[in-house]
C-alpha atoms as a PDB file:
ATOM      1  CA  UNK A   1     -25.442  51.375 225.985  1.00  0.00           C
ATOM      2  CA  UNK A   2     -23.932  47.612 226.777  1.00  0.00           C
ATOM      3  CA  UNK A   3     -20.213  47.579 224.935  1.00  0.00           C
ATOM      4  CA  UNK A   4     -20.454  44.526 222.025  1.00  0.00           C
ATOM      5  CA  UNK A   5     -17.659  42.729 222.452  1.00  0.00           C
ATOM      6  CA  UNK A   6     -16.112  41.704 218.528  1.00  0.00           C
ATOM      7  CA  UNK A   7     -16.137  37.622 218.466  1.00  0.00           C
ATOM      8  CA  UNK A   8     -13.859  35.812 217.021  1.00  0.00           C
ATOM      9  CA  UNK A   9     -15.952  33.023 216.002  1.00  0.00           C
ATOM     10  CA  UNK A  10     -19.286  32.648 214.146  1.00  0.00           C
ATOM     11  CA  UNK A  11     -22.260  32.974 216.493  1.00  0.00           C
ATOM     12  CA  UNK A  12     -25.888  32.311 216.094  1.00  0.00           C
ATOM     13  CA  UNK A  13     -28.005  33.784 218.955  1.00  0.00           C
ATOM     14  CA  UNK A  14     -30.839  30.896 218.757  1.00  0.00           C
ATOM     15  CA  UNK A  15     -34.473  30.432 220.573  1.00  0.00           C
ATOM     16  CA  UNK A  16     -34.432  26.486 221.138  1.00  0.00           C
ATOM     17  CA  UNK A  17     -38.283  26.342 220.553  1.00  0.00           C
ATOM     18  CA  UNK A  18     -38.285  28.904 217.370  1.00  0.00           C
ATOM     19  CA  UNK A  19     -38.848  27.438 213.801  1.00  0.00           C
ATOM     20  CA  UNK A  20     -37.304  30.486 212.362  1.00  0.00           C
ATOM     21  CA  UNK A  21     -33.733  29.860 214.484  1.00  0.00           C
ATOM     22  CA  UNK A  22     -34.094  25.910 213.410  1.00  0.00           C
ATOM     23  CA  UNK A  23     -34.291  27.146 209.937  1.00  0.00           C
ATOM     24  CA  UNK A  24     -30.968  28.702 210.373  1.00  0.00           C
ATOM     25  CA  UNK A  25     -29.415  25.893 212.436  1.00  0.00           C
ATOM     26  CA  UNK A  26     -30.315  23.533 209.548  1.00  0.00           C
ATOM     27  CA  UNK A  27     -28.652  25.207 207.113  1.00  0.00           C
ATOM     28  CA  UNK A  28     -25.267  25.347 209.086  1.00  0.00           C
ATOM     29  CA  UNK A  29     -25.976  21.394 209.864  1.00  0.00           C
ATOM     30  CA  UNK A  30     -26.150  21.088 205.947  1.00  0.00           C
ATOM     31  CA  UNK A  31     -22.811  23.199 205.286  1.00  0.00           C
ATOM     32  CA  UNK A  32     -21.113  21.390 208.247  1.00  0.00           C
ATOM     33  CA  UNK A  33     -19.986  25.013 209.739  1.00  0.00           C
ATOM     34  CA  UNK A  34     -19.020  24.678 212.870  1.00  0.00           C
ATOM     35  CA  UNK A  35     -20.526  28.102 214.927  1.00  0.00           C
ATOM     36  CA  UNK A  36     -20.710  29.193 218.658  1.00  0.00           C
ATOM     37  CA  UNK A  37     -24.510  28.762 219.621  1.00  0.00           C
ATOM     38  CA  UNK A  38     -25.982  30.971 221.831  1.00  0.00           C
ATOM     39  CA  UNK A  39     -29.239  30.190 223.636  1.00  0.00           C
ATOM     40  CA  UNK A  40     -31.753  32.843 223.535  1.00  0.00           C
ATOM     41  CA  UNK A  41     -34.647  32.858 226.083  1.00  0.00           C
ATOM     42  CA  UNK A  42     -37.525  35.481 224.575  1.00  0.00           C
ATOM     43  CA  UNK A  43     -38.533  37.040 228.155  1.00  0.00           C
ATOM     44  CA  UNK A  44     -34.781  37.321 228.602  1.00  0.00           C
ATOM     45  CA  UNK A  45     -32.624  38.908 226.088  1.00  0.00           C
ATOM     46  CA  UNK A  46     -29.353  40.062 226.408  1.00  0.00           C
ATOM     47  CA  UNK A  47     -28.391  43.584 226.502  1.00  0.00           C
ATOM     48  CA  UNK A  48     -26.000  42.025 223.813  1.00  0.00           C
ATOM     49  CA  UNK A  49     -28.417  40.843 221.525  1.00  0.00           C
ATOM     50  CA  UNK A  50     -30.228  44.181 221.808  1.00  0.00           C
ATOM     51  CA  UNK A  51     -27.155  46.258 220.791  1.00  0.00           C
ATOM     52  CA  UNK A  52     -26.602  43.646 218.079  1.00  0.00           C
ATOM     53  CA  UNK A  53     -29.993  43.647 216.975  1.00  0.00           C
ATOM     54  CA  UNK A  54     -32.227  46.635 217.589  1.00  0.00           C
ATOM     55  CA  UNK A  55     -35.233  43.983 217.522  1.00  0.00           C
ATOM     56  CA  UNK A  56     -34.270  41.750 219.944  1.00  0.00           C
ATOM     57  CA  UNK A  57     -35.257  38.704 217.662  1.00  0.00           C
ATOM     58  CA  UNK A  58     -33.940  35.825 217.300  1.00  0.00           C
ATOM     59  CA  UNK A  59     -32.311  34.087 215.031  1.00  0.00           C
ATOM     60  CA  UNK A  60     -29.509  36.461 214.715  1.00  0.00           C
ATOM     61  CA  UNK A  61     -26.222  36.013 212.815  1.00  0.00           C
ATOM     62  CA  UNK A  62     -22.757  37.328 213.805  1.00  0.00           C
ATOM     63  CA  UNK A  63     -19.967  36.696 211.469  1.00  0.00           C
ATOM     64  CA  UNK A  64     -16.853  39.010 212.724  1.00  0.00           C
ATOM     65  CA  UNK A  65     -18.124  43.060 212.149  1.00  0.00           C
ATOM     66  CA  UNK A  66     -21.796  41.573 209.929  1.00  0.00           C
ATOM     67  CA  UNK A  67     -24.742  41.148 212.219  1.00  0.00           C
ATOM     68  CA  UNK A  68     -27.623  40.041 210.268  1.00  0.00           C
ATOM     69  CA  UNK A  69     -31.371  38.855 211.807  1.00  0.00           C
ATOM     70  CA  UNK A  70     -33.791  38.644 208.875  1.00  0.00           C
ATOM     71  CA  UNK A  71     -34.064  34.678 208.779  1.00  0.00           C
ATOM     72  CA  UNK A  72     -34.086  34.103 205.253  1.00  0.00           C
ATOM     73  CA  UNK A  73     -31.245  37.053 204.531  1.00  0.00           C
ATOM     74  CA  UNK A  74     -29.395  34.601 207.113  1.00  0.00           C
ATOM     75  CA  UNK A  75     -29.708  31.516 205.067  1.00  0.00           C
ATOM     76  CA  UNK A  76     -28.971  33.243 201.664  1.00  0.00           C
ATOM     77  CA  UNK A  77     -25.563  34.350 203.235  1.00  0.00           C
ATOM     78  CA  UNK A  78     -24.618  31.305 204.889  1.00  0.00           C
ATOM     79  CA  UNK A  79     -25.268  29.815 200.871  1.00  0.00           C
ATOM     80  CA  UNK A  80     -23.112  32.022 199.493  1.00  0.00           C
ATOM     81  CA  UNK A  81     -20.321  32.095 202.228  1.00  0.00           C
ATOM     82  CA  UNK A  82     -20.350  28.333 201.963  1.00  0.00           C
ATOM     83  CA  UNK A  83     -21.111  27.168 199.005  1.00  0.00           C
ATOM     84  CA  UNK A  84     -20.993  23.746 199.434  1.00  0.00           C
ATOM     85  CA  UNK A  85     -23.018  22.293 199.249  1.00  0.00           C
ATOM     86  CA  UNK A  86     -25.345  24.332 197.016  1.00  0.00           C
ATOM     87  CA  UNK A  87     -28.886  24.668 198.169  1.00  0.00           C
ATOM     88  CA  UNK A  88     -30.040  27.343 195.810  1.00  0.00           C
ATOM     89  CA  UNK A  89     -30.423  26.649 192.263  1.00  0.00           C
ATOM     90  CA  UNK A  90     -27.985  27.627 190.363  1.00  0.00           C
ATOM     91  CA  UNK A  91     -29.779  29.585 187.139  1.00  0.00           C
ATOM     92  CA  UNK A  92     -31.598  32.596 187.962  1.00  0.00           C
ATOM     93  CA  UNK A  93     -35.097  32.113 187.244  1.00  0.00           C
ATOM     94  CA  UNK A  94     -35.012  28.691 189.230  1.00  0.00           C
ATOM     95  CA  UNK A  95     -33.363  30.557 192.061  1.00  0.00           C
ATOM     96  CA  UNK A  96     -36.090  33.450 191.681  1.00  0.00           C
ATOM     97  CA  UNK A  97     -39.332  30.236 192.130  1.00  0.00           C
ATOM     98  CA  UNK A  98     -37.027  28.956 195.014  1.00  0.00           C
ATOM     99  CA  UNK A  99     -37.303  32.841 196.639  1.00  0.00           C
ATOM    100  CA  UNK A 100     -40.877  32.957 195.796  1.00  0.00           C
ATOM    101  CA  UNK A 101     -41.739  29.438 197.312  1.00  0.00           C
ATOM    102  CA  UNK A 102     -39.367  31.035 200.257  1.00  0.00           C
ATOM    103  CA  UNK A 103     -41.931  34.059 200.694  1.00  0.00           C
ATOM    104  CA  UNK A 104     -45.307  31.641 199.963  1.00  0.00           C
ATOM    105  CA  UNK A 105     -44.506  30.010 202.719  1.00  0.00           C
ATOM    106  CA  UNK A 106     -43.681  32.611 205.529  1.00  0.00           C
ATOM    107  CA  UNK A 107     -47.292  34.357 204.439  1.00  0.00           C
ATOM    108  CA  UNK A 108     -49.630  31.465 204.024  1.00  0.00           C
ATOM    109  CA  UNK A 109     -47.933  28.885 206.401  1.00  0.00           C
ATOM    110  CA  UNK A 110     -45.800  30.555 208.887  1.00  0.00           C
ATOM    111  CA  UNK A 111     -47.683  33.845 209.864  1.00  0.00           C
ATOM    112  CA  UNK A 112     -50.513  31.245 210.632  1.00  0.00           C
ATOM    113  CA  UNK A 113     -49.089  29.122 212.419  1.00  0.00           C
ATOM    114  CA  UNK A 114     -47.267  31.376 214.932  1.00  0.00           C
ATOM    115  CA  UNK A 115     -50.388  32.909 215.436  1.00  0.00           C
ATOM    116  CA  UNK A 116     -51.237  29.127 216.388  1.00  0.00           C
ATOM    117  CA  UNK A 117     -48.699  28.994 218.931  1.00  0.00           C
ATOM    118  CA  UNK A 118     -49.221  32.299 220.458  1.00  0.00           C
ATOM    119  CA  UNK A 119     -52.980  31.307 221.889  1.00  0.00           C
ATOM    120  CA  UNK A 120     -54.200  34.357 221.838  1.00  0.00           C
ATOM    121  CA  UNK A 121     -58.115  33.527 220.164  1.00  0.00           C
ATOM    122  CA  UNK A 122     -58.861  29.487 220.630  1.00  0.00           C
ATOM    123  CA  UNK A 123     -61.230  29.646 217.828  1.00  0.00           C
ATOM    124  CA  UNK A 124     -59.524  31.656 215.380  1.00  0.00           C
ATOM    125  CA  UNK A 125     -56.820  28.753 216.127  1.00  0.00           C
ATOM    126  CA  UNK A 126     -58.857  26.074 215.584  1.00  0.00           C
ATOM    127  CA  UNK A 127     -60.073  27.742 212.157  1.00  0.00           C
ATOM    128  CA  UNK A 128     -56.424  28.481 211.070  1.00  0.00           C
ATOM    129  CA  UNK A 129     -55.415  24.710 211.752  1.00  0.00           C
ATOM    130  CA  UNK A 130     -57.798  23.404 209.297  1.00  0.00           C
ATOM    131  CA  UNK A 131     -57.189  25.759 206.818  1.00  0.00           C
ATOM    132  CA  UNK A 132     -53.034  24.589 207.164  1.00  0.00           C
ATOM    133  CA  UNK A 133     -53.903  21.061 207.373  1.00  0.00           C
ATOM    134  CA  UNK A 134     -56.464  21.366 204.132  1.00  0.00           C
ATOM    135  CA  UNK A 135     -53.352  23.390 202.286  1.00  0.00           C
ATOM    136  CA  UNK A 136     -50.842  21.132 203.160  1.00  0.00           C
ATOM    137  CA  UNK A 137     -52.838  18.389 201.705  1.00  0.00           C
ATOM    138  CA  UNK A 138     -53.854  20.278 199.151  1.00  0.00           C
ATOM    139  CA  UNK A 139     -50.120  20.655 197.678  1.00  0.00           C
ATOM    140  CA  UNK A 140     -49.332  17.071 199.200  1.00  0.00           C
ATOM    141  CA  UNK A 141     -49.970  15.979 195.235  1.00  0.00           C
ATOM    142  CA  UNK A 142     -46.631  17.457 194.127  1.00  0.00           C
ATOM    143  CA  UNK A 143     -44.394  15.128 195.869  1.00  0.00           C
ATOM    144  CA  UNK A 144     -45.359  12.264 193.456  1.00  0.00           C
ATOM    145  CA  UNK A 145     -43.326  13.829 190.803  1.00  0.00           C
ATOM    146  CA  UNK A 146     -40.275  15.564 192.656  1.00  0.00           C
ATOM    147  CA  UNK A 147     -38.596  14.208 196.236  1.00  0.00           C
ATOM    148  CA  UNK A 148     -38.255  17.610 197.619  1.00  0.00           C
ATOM    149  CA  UNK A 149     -40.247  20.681 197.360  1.00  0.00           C
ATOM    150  CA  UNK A 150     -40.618  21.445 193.543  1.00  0.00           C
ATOM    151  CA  UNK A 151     -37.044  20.003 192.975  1.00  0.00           C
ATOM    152  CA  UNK A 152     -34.735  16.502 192.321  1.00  0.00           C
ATOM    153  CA  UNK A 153     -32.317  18.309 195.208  1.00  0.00           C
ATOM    154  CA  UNK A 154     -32.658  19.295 198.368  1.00  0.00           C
ATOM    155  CA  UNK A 155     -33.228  23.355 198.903  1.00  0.00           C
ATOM    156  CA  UNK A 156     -33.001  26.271 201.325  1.00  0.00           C
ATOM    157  CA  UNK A 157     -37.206  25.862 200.444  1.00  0.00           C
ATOM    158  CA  UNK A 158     -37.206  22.336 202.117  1.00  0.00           C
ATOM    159  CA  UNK A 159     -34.964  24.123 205.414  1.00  0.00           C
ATOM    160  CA  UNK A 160     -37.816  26.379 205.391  1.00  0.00           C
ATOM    161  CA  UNK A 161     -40.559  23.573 205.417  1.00  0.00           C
ATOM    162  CA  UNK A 162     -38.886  21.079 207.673  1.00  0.00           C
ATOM    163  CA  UNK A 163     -39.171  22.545 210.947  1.00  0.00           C
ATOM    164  CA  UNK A 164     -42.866  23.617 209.868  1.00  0.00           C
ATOM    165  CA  UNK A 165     -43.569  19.968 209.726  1.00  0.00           C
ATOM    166  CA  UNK A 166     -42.041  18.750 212.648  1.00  0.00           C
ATOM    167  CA  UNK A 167     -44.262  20.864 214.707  1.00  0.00           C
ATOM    168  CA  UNK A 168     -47.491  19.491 213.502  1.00  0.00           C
ATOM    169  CA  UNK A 169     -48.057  17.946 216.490  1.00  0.00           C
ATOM    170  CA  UNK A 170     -47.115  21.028 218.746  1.00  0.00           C
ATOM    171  CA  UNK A 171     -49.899  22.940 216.643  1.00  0.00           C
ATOM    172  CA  UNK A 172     -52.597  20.198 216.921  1.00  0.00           C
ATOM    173  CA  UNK A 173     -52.516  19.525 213.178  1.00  0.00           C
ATOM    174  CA  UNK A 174     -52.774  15.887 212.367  1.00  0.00           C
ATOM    175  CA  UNK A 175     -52.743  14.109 209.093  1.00  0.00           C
ATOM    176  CA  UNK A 176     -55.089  11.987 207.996  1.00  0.00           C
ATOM    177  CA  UNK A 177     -54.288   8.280 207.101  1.00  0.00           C
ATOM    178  CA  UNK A 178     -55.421   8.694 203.722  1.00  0.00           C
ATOM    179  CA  UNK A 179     -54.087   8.146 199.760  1.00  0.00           C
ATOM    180  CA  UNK A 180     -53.747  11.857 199.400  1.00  0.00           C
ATOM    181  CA  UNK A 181     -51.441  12.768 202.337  1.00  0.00           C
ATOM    182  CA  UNK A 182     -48.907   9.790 201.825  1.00  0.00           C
ATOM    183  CA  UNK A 183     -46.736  12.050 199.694  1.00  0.00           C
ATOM    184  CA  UNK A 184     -46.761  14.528 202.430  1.00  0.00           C
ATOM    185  CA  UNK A 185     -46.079  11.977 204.929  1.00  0.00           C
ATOM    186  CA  UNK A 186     -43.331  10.634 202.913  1.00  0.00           C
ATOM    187  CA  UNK A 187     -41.588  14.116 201.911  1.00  0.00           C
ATOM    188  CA  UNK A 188     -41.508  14.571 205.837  1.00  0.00           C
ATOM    189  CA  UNK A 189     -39.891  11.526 206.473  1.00  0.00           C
ATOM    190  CA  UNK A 190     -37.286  12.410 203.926  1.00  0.00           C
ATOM    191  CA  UNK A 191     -36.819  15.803 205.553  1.00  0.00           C
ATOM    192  CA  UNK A 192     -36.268  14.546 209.164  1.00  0.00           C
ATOM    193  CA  UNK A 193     -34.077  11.157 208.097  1.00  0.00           C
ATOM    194  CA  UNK A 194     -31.458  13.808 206.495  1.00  0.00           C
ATOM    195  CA  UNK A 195     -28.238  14.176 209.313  1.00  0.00           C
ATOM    196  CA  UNK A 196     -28.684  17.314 209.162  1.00  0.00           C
ATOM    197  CA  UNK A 197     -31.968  17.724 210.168  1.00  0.00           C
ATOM    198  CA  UNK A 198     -31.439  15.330 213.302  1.00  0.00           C
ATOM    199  CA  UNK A 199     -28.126  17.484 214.215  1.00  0.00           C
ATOM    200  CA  UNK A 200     -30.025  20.855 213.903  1.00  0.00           C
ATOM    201  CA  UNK A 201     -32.359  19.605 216.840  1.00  0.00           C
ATOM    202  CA  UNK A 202     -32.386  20.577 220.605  1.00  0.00           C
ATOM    203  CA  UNK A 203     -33.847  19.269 223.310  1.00  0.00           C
ATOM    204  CA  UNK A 204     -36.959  21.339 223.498  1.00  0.00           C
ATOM    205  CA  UNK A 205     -37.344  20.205 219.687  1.00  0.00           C
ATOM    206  CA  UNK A 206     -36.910  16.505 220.006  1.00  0.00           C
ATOM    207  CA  UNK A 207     -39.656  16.578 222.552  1.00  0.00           C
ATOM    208  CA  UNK A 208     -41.919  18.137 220.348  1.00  0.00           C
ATOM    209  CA  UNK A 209     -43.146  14.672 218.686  1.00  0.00           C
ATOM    210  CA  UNK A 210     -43.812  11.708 220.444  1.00  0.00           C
END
């Protein structure tokens, strides 16, 4: 059994490539929390991680004696441990849609898309990227009347969606130049201006788009 040694500091055991660990980096970019980053390569985790985290996953959280390695658990507690600035809602039934859009999204669009990624069956691939593209554009429409997703501010929901997006191109999904997706296009653009998006990057990520 490896010996965990008790840090001192914040730590966030992060895959470089992983949408679920840029999630989590994006909220800390947002906060402005400084943390210790360690890089986690999947074929090669550390007995550390694995006594930390009986899963081996990443993105996992270590604040002093709390380990924690469910992604969105992660971002509610970095919310709540730094509260500013807010990126939950602050009455409950607007923080219960923002949970719900939360979960919508890791079943319809994430699942998917790691399945994408993963290679296993070229033409169930090919069949899941049109049905992401056509639900993508399909909810491109509510961007006309709100700047981020279903809300005036920016949300743990859009931390979710951002690093989605940027890997369009790594899952072969392209836009089309058309009326409908220009929302879409523009929400994106919104997401990946913010500093905080452009901090939360690495080098594996920046070379994701051309």
């Amino acid at each position: 059994m490896a010996i965990v040694p008790r840090r001192s500091t914040m730590t966030l055991f992060s895959d470089a490539s992983c949408q679920f660990s840029h999630r989590v980096r994006m909220v800390l970019a947002e906060k402005g929390v400084g943390v210790e980053i360690e890089e986690v390569i999947p074929d090669a985790v550390s007995e550390e991680l694995t006594a930390l985290n009986p899963y081996g996953t990443t993105p996992t959280l270590v604040d002093r004696d709390l380990t924690l390695h469910n992604t969105l658990v992660i971002m509610e507690y970095l919310d709540e441990r730094f509260p500013h600035p807010p990126l939950l809602p602050v009455y409950p039934v607007a923080r219960a849609h923002s949970r719900q859009y939360m979960h919508r999204i890791e079943q319809d669009w994430c699942a998917p898309t790691e399945q994408i990624l993963r290679g296993d069956d070229p033409r169930q691939a090919d069949r899941l990227r049109k049905e992401f593209r056509d639900s993508l554009l399909g909810m491109a429409v509510i961007f006309d009347d709100k700047p981020f997703f279903m809300s005036d501010e920016f949300t743990l929901v859009d931390c979710c969606m951002a690093p989605l997006l940027w890997r369009l191109e790594l899952l072969g999904v392209k836009l089309p130049n058309t009326r409908q997706s220009k929302p879409l296009v523009a929400y994106m653009q919104r997401l990946f201006d913010r500093p905080a998006f452009r901090a939360s990057l690495t080098d594996t990520e920046r070379s994701m788009r051309i």
